[in-house]
Each structure stands twice: as structure tokens, then as C-alpha cells.
N, C-alpha and C. Protein backbone atom coordinates (compact mmCIF):
# COMPACT_ATOMS: atom_id res chain seq x y z
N UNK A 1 104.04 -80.10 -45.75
CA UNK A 1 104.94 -79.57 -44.77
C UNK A 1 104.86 -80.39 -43.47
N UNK A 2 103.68 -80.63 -43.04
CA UNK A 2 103.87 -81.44 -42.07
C UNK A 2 104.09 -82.84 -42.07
N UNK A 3 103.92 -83.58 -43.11
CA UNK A 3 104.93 -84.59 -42.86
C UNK A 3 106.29 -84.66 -43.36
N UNK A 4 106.91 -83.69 -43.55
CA UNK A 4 108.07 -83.76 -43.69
C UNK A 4 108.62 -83.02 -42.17
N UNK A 5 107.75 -82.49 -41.58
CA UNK A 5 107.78 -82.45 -40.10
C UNK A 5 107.95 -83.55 -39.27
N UNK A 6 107.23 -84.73 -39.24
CA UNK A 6 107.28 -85.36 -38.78
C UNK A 6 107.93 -86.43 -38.87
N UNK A 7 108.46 -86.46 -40.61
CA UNK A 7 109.76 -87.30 -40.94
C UNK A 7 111.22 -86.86 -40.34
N UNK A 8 111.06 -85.54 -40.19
CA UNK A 8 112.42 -84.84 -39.72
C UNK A 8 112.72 -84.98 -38.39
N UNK A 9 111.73 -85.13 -37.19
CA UNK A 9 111.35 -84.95 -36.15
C UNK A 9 111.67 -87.16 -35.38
N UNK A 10 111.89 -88.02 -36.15
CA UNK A 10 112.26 -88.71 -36.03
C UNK A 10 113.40 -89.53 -37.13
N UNK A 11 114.30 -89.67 -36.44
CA UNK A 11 115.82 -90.08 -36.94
C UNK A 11 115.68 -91.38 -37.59
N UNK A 12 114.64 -92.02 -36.88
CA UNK A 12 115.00 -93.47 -37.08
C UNK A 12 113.93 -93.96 -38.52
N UNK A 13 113.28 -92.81 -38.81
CA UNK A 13 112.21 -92.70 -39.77
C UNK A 13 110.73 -93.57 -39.49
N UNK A 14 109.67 -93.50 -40.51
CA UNK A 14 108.33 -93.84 -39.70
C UNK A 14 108.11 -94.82 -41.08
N UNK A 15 106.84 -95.53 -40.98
CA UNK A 15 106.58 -96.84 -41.94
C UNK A 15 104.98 -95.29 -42.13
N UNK A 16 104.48 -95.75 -43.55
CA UNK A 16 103.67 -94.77 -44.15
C UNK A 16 102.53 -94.84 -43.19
N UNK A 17 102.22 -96.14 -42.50
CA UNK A 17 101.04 -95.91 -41.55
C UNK A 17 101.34 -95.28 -40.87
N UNK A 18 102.35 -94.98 -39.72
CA UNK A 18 103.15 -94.14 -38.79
C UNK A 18 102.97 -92.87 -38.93
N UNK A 19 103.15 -92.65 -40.43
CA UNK A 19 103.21 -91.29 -40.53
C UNK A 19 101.77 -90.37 -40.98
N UNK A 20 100.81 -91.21 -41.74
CA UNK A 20 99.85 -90.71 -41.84
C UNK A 20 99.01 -90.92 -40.36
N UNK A 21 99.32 -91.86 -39.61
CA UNK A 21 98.52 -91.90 -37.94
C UNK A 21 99.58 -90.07 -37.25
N UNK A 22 100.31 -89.90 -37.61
CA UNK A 22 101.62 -88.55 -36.99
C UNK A 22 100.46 -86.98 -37.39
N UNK A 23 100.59 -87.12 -39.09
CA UNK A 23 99.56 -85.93 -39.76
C UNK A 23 98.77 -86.01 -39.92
N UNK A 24 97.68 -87.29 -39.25
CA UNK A 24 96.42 -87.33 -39.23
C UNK A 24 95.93 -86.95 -40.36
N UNK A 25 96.31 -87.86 -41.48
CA UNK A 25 95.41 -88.25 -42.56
C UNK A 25 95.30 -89.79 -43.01
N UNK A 26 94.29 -89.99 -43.98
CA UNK A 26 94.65 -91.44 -44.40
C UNK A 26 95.46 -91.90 -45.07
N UNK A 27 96.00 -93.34 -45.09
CA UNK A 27 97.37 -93.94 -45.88
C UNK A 27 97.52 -93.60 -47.29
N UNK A 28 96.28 -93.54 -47.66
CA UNK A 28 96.74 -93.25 -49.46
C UNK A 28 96.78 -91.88 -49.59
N UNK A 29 96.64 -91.03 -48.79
CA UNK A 29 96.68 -89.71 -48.74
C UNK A 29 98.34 -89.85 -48.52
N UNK A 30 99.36 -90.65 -47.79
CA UNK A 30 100.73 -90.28 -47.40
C UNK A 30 101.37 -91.02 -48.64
N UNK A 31 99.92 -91.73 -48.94
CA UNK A 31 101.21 -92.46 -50.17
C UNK A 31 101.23 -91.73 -51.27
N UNK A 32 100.17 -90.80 -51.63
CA UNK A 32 100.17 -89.79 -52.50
C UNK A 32 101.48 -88.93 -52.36
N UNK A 33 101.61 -88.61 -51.88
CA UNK A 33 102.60 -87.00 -51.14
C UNK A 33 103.60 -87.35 -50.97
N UNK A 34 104.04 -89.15 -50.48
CA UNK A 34 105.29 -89.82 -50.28
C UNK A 34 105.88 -89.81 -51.99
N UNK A 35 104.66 -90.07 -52.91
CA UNK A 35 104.72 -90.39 -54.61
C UNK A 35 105.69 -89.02 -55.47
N UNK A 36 104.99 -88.05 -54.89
CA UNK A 36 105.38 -86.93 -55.46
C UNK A 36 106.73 -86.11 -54.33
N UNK A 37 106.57 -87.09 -53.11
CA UNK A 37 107.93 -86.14 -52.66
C UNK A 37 109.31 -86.81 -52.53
N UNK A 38 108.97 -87.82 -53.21
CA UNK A 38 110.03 -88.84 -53.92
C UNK A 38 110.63 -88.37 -54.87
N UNK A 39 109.56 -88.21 -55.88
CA UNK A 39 110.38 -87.31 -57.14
C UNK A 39 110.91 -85.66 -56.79
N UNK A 40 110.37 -85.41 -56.28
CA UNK A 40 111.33 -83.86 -55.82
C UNK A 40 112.46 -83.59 -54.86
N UNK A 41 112.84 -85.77 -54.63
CA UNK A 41 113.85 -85.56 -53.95
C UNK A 41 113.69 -84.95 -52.31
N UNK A 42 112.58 -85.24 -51.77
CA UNK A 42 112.31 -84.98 -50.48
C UNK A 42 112.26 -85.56 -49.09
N UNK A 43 111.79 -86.94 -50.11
CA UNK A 43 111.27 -87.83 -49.02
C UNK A 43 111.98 -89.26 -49.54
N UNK A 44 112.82 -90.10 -49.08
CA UNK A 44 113.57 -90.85 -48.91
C UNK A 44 112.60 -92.26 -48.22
N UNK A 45 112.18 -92.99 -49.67
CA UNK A 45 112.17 -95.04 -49.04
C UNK A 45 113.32 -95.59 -48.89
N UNK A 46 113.23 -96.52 -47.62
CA UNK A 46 114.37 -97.10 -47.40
C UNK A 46 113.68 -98.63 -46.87
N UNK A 47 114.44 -99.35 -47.55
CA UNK A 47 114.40 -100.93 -46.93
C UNK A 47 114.62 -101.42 -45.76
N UNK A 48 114.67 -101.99 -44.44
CA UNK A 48 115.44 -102.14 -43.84
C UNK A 48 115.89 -103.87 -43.65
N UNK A 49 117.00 -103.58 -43.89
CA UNK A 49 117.91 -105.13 -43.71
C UNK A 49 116.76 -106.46 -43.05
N UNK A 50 116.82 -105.90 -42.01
CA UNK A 50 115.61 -107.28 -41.34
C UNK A 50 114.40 -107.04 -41.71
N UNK A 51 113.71 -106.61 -42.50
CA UNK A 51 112.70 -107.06 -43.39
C UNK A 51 112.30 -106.41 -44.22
N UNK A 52 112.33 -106.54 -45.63
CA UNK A 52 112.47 -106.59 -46.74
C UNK A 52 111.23 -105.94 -47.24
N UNK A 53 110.23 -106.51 -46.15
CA UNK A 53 108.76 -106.63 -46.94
C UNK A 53 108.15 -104.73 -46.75
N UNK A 54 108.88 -104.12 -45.22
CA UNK A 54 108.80 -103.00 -45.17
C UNK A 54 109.06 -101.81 -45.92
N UNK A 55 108.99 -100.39 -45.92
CA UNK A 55 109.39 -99.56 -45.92
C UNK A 55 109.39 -98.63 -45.09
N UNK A 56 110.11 -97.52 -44.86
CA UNK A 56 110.66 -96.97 -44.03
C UNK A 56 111.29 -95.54 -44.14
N UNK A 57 110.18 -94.44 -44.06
CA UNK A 57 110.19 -93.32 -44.80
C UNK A 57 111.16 -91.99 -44.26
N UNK A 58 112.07 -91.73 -44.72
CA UNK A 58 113.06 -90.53 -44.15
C UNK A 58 112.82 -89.03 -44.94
N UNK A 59 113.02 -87.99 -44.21
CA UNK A 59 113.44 -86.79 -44.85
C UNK A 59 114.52 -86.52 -45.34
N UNK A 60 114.83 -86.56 -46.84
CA UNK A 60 116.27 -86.26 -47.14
C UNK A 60 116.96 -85.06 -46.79
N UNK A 61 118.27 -85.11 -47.21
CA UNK A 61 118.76 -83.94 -46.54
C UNK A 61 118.21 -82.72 -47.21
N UNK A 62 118.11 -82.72 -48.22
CA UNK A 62 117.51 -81.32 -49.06
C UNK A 62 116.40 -81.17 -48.07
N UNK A 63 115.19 -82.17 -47.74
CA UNK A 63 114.21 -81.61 -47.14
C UNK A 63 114.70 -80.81 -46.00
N UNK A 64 115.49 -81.66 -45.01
CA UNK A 64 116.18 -80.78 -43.70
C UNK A 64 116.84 -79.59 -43.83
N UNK A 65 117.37 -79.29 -44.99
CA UNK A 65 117.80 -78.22 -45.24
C UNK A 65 116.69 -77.02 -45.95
N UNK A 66 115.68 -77.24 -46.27
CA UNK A 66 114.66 -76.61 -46.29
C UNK A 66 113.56 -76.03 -45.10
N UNK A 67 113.75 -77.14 -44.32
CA UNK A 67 113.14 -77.06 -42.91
C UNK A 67 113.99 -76.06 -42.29
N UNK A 68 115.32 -76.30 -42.41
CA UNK A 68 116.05 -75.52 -41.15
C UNK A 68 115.17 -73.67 -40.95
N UNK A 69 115.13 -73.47 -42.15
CA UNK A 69 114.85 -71.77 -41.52
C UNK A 69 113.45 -71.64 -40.74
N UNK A 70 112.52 -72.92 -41.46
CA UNK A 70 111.28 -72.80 -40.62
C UNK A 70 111.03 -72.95 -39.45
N UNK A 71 111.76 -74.22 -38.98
CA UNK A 71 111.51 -74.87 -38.05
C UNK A 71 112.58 -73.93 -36.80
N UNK A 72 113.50 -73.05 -37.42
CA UNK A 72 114.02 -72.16 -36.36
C UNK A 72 113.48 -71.55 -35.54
N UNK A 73 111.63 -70.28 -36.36
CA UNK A 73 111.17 -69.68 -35.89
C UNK A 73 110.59 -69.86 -34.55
């Protein structure tokens, strides 16, 4: 939950170090959770044009739309 907090919480999306330095855990810990919230359609890799070699991790919309009732309270 919380890094899909913190994926949601920036637009422009975060690189996996970014985001495990955000939820304060270690990288293979985000790359775990990035692994499995890939397949459930949660968590969105993206390339970006000027460099290739990156990735660049988003909340899909399903996730934001899951967030919305929480993040209301």
C-alpha cells in the first residue's frame, strides 16, 4: 500500500531506487512488489524516450482507482 502511495503521490513517476529510498525499504524488496504488482496490473514500467537504459515506475489507473476511497479518509 504504501508504495503505491507513493507512486500515486507523484505524476511524473519514481525509478525503483526512488521509491524504495520514499517506503524505506531495500531495492530488491521494491523489485519484489514492483514483480508481483505488475502482474495484478497495478504498477506500471515505463521506458522513457531519453534513456532507454531506465525505468520508471507509475501507478496504474486501476491502482488510483483503488486508492481513491482510502486516500479520501
Amino acid at each position: 500500500m504504501e508504495l503505491l502511495r507513493a507512486l500515486s503521490s507523484s505524476p511524473e513517476g519514481l525509478s525503483p531506487g526512488a521509491a524504495a529510498t520514499r517506503v524505506r525499504v531495500a531495492p530488491s524488496t521494491v523489485g519484489n512488489l514492483v514483480r508481483a504488482m505488475s502482474a495484478a496490473r497495478l504498477v506500471e514500467r515505463v521506458r522513457p524516450e531519453h534513456d532507454q537504459r531506465t525505468v520508471v515506475l507509475n501507478a496504474s489507473k486501476e491502482a488510483l482507482n483503488l486508492l481513491e476511497p482510502v486516500q479520501s479518509r
